[in-house]
C-alpha atoms as a PDB file:
ATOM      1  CA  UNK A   1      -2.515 -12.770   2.420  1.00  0.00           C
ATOM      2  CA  UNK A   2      -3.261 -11.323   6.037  1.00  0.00           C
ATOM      3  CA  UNK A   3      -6.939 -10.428   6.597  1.00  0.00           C
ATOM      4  CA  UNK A   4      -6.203  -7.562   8.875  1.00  0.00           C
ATOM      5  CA  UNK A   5      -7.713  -5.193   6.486  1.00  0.00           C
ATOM      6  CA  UNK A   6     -11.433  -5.127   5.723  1.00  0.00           C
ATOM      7  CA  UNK A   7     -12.419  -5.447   2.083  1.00  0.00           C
ATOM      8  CA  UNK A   8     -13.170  -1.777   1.788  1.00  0.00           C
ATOM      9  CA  UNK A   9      -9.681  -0.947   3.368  1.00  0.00           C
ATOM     10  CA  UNK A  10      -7.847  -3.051   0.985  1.00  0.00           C
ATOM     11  CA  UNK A  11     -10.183  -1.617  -1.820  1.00  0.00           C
ATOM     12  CA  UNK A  12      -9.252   2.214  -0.841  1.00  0.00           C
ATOM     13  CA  UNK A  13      -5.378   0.455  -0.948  1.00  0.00           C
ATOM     14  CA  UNK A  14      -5.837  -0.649  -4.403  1.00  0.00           C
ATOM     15  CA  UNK A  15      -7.302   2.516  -5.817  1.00  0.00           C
ATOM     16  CA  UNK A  16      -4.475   4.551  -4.484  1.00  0.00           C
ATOM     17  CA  UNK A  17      -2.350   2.001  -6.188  1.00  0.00           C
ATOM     18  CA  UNK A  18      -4.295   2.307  -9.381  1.00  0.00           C
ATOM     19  CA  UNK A  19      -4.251   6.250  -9.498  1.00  0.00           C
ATOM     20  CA  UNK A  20      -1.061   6.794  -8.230  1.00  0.00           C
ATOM     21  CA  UNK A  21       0.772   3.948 -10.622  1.00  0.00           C
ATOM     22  CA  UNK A  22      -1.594   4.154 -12.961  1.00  0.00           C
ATOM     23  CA  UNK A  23      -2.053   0.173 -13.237  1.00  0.00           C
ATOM     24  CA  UNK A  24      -5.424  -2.115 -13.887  1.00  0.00           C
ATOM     25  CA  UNK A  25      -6.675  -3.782 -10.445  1.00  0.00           C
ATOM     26  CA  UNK A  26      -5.758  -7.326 -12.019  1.00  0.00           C
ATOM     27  CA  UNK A  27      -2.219  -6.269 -11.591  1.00  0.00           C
ATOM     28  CA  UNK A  28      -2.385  -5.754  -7.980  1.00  0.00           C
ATOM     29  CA  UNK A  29      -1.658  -9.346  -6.416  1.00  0.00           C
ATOM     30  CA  UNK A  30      -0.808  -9.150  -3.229  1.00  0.00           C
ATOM     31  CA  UNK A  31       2.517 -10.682  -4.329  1.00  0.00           C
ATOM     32  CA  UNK A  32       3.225  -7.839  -6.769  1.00  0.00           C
ATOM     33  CA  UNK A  33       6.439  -5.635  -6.255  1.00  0.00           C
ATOM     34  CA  UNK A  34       5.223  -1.983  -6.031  1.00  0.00           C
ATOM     35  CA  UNK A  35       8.544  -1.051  -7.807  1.00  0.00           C
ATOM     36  CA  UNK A  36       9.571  -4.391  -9.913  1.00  0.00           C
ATOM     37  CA  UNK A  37       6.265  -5.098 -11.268  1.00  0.00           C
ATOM     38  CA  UNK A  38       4.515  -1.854 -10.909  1.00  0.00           C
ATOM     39  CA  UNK A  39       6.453   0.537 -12.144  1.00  0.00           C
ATOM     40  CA  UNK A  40       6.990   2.801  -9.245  1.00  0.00           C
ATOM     41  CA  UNK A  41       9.788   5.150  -8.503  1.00  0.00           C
ATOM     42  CA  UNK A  42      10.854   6.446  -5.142  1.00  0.00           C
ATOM     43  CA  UNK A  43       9.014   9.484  -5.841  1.00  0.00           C
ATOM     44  CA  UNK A  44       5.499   7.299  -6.464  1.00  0.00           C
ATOM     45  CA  UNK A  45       6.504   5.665  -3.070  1.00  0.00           C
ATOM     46  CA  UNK A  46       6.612   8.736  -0.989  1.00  0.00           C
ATOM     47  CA  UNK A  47       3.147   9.758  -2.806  1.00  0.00           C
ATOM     48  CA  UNK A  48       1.641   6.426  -2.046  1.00  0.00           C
ATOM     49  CA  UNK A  49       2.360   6.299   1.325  1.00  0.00           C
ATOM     50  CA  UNK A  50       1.203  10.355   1.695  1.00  0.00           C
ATOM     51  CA  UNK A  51      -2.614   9.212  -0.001  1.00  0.00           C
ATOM     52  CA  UNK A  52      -2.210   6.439   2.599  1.00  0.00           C
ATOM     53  CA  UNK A  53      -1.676   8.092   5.336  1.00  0.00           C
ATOM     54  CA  UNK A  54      -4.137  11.067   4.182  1.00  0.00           C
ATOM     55  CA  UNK A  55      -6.759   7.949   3.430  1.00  0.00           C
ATOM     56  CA  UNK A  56      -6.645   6.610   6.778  1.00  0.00           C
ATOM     57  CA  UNK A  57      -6.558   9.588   9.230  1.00  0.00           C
ATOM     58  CA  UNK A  58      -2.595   7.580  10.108  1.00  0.00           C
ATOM     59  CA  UNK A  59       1.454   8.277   9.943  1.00  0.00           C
ATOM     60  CA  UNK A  60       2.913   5.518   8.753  1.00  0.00           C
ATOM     61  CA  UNK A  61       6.323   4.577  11.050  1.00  0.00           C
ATOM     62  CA  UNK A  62       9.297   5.082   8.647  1.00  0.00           C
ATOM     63  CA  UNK A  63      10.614   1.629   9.391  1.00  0.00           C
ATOM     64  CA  UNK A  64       7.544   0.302   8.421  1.00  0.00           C
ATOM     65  CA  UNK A  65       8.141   2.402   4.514  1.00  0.00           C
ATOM     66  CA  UNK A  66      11.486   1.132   4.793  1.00  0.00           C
ATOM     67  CA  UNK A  67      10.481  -2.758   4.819  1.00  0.00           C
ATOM     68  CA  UNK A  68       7.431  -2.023   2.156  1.00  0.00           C
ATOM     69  CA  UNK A  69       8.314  -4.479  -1.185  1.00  0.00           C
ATOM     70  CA  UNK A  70       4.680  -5.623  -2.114  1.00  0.00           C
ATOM     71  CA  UNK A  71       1.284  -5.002  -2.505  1.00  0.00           C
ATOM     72  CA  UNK A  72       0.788  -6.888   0.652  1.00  0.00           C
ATOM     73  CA  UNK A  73       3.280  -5.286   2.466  1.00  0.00           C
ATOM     74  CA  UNK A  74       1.975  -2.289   1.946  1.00  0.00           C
ATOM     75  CA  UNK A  75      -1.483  -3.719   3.445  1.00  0.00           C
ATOM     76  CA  UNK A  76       0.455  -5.259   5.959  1.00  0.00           C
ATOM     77  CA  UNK A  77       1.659  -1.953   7.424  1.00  0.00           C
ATOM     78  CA  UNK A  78      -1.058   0.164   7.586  1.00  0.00           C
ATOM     79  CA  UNK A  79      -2.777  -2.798   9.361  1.00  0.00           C
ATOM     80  CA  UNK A  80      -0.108  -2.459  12.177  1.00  0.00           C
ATOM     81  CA  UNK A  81      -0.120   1.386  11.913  1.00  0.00           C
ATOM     82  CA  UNK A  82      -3.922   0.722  12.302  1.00  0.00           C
ATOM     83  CA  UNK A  83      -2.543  -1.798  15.336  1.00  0.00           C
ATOM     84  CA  UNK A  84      -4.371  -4.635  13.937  1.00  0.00           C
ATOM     85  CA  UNK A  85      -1.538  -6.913  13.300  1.00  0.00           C
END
């Protein structure tokens, strides 16, 4: 798990996650597949990444979407969008 994100970023992560997906908080591990063990389609993938991006004031590069499997890849890139990696 990278620490790039503060606790309150991660948190605003997670309840994206959790509205969007409609999952509990326990179920977002950082090791969790956002489509595999989640539940998501490519449609909740495209909304995700919108809330993100609306969330953080950021565009998120499409090569970073592209390479997006878990929970903490999904951290992982708006920390570089946010250039903190």
């Amino acid at each position: 798990m990278t620490d790039t994100l503060t606790t309150q970023e991660r948190t605003r992560v997670e309840d994206i996650l959790v509205d969007v997906l409609d999952v509990t908080r326990e179920q977002l591990t950082p090791e969790a597949k956002i489509q595999a063990d989640l539940g998501a389609d490519s449609l909740d993938i495209v909304d995700i990444a919108l809330k993100v991006e609306e969330s953080f004031g950021v565009t998120l590069p499409e090569e970073n979407l592209e390479r997006i499997v878990t929970v903490e890849d999904l951290c992982d890139a708006l920390a570089a969008t946010l250039g903190r990696e």
